[in-house]
Protein backbone atom coordinates (compact mmCIF):
# COMPACT_ATOMS: atom_id res chain seq x y z
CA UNK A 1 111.10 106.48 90.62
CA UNK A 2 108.62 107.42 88.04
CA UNK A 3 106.73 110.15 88.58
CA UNK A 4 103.26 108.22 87.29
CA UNK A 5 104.10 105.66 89.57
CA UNK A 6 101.80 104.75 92.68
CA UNK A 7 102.97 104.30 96.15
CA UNK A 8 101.43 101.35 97.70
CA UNK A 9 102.02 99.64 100.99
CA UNK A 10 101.62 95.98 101.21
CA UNK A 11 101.63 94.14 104.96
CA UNK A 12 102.44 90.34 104.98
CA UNK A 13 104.41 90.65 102.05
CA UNK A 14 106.25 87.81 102.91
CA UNK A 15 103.37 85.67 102.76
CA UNK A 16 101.57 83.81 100.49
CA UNK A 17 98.86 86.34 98.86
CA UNK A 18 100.52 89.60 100.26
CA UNK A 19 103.84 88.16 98.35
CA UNK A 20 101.76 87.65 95.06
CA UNK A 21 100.38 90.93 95.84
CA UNK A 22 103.46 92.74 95.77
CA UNK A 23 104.47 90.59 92.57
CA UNK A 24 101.51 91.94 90.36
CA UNK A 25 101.62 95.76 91.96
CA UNK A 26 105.32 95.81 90.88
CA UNK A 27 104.28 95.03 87.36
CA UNK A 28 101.46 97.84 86.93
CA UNK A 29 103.11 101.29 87.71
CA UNK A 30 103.45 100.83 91.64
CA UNK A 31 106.15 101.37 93.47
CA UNK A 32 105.28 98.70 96.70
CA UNK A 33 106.55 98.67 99.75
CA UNK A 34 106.31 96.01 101.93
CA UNK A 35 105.74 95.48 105.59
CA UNK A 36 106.25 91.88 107.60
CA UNK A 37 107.88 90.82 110.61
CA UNK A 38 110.08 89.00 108.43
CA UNK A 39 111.53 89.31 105.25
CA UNK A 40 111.37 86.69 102.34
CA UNK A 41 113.07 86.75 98.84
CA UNK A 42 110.16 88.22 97.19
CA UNK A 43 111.36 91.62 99.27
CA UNK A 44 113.89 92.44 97.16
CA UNK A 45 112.67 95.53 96.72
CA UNK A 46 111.52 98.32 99.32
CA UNK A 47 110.62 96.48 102.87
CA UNK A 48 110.24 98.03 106.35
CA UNK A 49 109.81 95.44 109.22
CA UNK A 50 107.04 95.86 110.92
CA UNK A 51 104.34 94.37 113.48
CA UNK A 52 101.35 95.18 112.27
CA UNK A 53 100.07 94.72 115.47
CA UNK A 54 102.35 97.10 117.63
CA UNK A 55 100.92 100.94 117.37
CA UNK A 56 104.60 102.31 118.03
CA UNK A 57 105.86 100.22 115.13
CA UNK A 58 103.00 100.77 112.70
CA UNK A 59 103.21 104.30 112.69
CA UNK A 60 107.05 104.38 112.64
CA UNK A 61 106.80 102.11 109.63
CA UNK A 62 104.13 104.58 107.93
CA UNK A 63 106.81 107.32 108.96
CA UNK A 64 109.41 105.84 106.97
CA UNK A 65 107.17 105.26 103.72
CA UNK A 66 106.41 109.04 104.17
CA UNK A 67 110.25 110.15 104.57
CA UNK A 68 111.33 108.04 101.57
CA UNK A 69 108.69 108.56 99.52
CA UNK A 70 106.58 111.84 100.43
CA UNK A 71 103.09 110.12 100.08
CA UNK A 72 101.32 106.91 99.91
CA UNK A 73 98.61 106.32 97.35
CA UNK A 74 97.71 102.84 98.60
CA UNK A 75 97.31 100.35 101.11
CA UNK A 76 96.76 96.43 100.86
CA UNK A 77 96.09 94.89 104.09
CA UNK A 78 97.39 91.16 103.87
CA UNK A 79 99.13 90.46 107.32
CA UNK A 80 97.04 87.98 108.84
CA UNK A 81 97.13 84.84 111.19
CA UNK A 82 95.29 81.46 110.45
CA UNK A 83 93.89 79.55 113.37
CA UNK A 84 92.13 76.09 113.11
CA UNK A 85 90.75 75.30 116.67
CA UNK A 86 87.75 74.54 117.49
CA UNK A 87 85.68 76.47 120.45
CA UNK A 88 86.32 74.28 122.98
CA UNK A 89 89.85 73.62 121.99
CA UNK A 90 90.30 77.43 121.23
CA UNK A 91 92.16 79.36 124.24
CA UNK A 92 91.88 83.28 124.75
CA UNK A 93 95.15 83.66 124.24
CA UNK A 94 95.10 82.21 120.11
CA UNK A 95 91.51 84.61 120.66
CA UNK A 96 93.05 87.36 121.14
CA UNK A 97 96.61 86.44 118.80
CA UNK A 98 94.31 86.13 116.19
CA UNK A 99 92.05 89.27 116.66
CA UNK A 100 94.98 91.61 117.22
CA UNK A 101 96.57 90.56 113.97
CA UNK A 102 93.81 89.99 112.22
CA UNK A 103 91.67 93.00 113.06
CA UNK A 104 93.46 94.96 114.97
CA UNK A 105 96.68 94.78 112.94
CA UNK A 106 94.35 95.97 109.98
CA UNK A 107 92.79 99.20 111.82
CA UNK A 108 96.32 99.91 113.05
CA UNK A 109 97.72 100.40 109.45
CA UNK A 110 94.50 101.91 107.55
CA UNK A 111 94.32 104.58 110.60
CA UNK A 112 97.56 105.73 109.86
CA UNK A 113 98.07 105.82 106.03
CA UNK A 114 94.37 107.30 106.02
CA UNK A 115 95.66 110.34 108.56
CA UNK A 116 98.00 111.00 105.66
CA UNK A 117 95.63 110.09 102.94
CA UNK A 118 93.04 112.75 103.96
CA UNK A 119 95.97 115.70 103.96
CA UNK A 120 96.93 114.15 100.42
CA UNK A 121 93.93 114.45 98.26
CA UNK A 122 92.62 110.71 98.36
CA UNK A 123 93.89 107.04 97.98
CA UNK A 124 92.74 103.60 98.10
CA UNK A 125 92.73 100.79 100.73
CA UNK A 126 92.26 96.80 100.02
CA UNK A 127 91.96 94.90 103.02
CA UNK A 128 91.89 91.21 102.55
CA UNK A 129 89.19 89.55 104.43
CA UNK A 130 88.21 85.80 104.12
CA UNK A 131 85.22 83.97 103.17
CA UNK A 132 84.61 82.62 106.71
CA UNK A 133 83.54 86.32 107.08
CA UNK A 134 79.99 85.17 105.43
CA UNK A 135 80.43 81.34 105.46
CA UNK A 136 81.54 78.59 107.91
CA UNK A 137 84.69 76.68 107.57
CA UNK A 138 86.23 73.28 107.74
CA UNK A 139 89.78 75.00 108.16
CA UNK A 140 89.18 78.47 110.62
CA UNK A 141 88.57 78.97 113.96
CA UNK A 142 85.53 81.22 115.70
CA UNK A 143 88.42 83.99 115.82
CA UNK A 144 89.49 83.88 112.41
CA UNK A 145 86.06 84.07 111.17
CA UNK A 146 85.15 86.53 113.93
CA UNK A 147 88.35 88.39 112.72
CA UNK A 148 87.48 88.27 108.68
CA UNK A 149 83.69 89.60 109.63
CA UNK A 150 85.24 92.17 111.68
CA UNK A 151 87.32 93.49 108.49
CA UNK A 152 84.49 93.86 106.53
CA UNK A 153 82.42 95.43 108.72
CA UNK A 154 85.29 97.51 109.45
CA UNK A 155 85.78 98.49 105.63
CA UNK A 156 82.14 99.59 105.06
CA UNK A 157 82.63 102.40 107.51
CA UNK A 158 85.65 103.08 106.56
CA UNK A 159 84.60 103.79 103.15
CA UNK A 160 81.23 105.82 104.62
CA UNK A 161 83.59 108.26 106.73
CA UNK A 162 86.06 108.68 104.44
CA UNK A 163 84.45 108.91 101.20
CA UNK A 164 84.28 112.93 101.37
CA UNK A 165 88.25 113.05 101.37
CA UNK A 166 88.66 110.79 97.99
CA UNK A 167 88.90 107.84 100.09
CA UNK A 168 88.48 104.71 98.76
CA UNK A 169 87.93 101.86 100.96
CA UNK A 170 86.95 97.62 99.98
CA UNK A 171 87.74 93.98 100.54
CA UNK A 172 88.76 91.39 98.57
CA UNK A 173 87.42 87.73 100.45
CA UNK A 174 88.92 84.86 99.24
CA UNK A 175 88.18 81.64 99.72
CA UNK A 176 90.87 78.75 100.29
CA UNK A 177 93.66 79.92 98.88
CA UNK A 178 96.63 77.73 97.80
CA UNK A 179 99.60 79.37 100.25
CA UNK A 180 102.50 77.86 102.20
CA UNK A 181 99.78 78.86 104.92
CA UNK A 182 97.81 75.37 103.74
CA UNK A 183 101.07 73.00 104.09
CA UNK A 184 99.51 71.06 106.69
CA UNK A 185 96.70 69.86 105.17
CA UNK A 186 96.16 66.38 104.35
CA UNK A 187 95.55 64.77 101.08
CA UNK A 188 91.49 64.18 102.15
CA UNK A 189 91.46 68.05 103.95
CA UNK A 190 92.66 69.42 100.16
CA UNK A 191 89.83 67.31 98.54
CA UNK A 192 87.43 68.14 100.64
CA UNK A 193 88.21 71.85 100.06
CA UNK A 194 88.07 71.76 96.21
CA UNK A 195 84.70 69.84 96.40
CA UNK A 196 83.05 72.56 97.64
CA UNK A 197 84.08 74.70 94.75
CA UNK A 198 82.00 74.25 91.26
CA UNK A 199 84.88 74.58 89.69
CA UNK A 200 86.64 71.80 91.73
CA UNK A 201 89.97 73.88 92.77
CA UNK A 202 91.80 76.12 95.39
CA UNK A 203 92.13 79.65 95.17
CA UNK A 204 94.94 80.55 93.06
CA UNK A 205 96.96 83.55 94.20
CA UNK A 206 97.09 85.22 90.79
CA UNK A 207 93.37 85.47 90.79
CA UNK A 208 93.48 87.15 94.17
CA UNK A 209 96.13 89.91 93.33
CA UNK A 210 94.38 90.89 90.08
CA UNK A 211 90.98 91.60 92.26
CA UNK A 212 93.04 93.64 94.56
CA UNK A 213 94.82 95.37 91.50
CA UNK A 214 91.19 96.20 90.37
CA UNK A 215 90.04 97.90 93.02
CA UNK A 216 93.09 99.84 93.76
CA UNK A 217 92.65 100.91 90.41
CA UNK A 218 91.51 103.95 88.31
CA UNK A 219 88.93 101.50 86.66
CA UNK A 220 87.02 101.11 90.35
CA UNK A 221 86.88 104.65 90.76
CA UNK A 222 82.92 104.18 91.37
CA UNK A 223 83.52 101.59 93.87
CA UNK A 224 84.27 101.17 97.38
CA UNK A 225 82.70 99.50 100.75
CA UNK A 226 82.71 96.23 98.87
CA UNK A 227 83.29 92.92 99.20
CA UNK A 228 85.00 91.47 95.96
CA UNK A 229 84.62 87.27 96.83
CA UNK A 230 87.73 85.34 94.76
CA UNK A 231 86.54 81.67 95.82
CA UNK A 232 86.38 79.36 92.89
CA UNK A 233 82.45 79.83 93.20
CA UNK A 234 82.33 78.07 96.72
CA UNK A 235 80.59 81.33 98.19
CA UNK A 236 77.45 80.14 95.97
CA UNK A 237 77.58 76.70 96.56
């Protein structure tokens, strides 16, 4: 491994944005790690398994990146859970799946790479949220959005408290983003989504990894408890 190389944990790097993630990272002078409960073909490289929302196997995960790799520079939040019900329909139990992924599974990680990050001289964390955080949706359920506003919220004071140790902390919030994660939408569902873009399209993945590569970057230096929204302009519409 280079020594100007970055180490960078991805979770959900066997999904659909946390995959292209770990695609772009690899290509700019990071060596990425990835975290999932499962592994896809796009971790080929350095993977741990891991439940991001399990304590015991969070921090054993963050363990390992430490062992192998003596630090971590950054962190990219991606795990996450989609959930479509409405609130009637919606039981506690997908309430509380959703949260403890979503949310929980987020402060679980950033708590432990930032207990090394403070002893290290600094870092950066990305946590993907969502544009439900701000705006309703045809697609989410009250916990996903309740979930996505959480992170946010969450990142601002993360980035207030840990600002004095070099501790960079924003969001990226896409909107809906063409993933695997979308196979069950109908022809009229994928329509309806695009219309309410101005520029009449999904979320590509690309664009969504290059925002997170920017802010984990040297170039964002002067930025942090943001929230970077990738969402074909449907956030303004």
């Amino acid at each position: 491994m280079s020594t100007s190389e970055h180490i960078c944990i991805v979770t959900g790097s066997a999904g659909g944005i946390g995959g292209r993630v770990r695609d772009v990272l690899s290509t700019c002078a990071y060596t990425v790690v990835g975290l999932d409960v499962n592994k896809s073909e796009r971790d080929a490289g350095a993977f741990i398994e891991c439940d991001v929302a399990d304590e015991p196997s969070v921090d054993l995960a963050v363990r390992e990146v430490i062992t192998r790799y003596g630090r971590i520079d950054a962190l990219v939040n991606c795990a996450g859970v989609l959930s479509s019900s409405t609130a009637l329909e919606e039981t506690l139990e997908e309430w509380e799946r959703v949260l403890r992924i979503n949310l929980t599974g987020t402060f679980l990680v950033a708590r432990s790479v930032l207990r090394r990050m403070v002893t290290s001289g600094g870092g950066s964390i990305v946590n993907i949220a969502s544009i439900s955080a701000v705006q309703s949706s045809m697609f989410s359920s009250l916990s996903y959005g309740a979930s996505k506003a959480g992170v946010v919220a969450m990142s601002r004071t993360m980035a207030a408290q840990f600002a004095q140790y070099n501790v960079r902390v924003n969001c990226v919030a896409p909107g809906v983003v063409d993933t695997p994660m979308l196979k069950d939408l109908t022809v009229d569902q994928r329509s309806a989504a695009m219309a309410r873009s101005p520029l009449n399209r999904l979320v590509d993945t690309v664009a969504v990894a290059h925002a997170v590569r920017y802010l984990l970057s040297a170039e964002a230096g002067d930025v942090t408890g943001e929230t970077l929204h990738v969402n074909a302009g449907a956030y303004m519409s």
